[in-house]
Protein backbone atom coordinates (compact mmCIF):
# COMPACT_ATOMS: atom_id res chain seq x y z
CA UNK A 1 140.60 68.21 168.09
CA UNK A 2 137.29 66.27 169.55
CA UNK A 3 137.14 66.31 173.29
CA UNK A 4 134.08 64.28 173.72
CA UNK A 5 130.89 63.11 172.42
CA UNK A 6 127.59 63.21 174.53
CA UNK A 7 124.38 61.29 173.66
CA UNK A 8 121.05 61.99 175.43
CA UNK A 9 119.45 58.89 177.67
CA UNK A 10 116.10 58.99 179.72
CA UNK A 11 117.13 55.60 181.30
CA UNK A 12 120.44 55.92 182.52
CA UNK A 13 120.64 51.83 183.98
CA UNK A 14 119.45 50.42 180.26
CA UNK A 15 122.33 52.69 178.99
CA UNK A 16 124.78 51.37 181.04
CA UNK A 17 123.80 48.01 180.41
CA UNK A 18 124.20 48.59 176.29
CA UNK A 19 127.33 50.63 176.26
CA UNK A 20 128.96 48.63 178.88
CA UNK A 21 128.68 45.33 176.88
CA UNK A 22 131.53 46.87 174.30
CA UNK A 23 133.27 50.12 176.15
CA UNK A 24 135.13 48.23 178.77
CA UNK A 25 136.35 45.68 175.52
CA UNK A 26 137.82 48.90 174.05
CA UNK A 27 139.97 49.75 176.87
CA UNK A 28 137.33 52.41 177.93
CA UNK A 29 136.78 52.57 182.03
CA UNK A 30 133.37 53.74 183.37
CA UNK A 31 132.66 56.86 186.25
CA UNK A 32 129.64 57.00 187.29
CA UNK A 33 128.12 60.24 188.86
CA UNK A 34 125.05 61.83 189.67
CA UNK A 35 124.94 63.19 186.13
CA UNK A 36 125.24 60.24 184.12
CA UNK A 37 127.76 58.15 182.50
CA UNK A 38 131.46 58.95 181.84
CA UNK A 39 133.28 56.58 180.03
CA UNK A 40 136.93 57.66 179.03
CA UNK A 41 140.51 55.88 177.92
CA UNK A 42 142.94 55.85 180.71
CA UNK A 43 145.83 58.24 179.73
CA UNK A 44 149.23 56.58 179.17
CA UNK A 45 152.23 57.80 181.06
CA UNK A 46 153.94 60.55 179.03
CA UNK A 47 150.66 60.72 176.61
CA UNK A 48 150.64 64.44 175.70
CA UNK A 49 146.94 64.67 173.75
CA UNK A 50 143.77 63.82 175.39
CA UNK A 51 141.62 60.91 174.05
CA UNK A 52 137.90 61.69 173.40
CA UNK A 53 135.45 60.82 176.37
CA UNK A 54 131.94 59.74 175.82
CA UNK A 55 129.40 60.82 177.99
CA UNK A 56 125.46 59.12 178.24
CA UNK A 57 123.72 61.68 180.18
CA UNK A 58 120.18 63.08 180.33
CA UNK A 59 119.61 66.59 178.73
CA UNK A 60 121.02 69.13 180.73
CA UNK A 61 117.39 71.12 180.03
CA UNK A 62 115.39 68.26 182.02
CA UNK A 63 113.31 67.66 178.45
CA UNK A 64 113.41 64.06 177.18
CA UNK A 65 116.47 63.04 175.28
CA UNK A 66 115.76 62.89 171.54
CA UNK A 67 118.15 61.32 168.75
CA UNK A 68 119.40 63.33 166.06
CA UNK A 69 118.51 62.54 162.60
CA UNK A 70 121.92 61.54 160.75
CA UNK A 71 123.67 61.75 163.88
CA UNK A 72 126.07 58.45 164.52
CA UNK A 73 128.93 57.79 167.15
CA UNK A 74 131.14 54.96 165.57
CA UNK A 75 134.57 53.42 167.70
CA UNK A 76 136.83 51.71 165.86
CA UNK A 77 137.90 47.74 166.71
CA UNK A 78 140.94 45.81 166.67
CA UNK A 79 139.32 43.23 164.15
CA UNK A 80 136.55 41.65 162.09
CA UNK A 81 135.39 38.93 165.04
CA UNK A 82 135.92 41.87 167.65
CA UNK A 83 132.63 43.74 165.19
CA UNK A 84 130.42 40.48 165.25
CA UNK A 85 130.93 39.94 168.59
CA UNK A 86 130.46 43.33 170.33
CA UNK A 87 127.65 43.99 167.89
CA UNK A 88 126.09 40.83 169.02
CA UNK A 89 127.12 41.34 173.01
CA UNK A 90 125.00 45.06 172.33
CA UNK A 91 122.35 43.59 170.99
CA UNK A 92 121.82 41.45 174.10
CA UNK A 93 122.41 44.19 176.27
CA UNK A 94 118.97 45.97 174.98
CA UNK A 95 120.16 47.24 171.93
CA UNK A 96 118.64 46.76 168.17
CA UNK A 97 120.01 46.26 165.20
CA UNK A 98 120.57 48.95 162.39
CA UNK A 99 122.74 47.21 159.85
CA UNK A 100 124.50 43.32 160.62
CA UNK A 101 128.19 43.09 160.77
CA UNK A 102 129.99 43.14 157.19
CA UNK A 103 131.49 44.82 154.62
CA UNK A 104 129.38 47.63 152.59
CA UNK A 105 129.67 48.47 148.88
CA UNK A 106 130.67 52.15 149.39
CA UNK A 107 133.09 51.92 151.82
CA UNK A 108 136.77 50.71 151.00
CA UNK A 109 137.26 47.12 150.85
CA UNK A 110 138.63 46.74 154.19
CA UNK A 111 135.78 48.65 156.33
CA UNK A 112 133.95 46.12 157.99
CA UNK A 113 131.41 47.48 160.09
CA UNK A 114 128.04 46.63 162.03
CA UNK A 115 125.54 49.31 162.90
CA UNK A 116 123.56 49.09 166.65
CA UNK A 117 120.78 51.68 167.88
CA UNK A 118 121.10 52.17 171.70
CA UNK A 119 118.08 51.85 174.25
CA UNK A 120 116.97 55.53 173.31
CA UNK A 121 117.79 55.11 169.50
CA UNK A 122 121.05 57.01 169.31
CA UNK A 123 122.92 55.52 166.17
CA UNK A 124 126.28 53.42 166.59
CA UNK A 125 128.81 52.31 164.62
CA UNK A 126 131.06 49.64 165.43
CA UNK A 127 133.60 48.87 162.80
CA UNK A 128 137.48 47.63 161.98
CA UNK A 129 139.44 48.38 158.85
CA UNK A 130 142.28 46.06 160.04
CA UNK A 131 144.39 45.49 156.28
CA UNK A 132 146.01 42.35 157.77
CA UNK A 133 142.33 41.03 157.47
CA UNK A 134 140.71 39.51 154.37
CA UNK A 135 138.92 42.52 152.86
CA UNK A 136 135.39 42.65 150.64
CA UNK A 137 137.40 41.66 147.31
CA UNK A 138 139.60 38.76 148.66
């Protein structure tokens, strides 16, 4: 089972600033500590699992943080408008774009998804595959 998912950031304020214009929208909460950023789903009374956390923290070896080639973090969304509009509120928060919000040929016909680089160039994926949504075919 995944326990968490680190990516590497020199500038620790521009990566708040990007991940918390959609996090906090999916319910995550955000710790802050001398090592970085924490950002993690509160547990639910009588939950027995643990949720994956997501950490933005520079590298542990003090060398600058470096993005790996083929290497993307997506989170899933409630919904089609909740993709445009947290892809657009990450772009505003200093991120760039790596693929506008919509539906792609290889994926099924319900994967709608928009693609974001962070401040340091770490790939994201934002996407919803909500059925009770119009899909690519309709």
């Amino acid at each position: 089972m995944l326990s968490y998912v680190t990516v590497g950031a020199d500038d620790i304020a521009c990566a708040k600033r990007f991940y918390s214009a959609f996090l906090p929208a999916l319910g995550y909460e955000l710790e802050e500590g001398p090592e970085g950023l924490s950002y993690a789903l509160p547990k639910a009374l009588g939950q027995t699992y643990e949720v994956p956390e997501f950490y933005v923290k520079p590298p542990y070896n003090g060398e600058p943080a470096v993005t790996g080639n083929g290497t993307m973090v997506a989170f899933e969304l409630n919904s089609q408008t909740q993709v445009r509009e947290l892809h657009t509120a990450a772009l505003s928060a200093g991120g760039s774009d790596e693929g506008a919000p919509g539906f792609r040929d290889a994926y099924g016909p319900h994967f709608y998804v928009g693609y974001l680089r962070d401040p340091q160039g770490n790939k994201i994926a934002l996407f919803s595959s909500n059925p009770n949504e119009p899909g690519r075919d309709d």
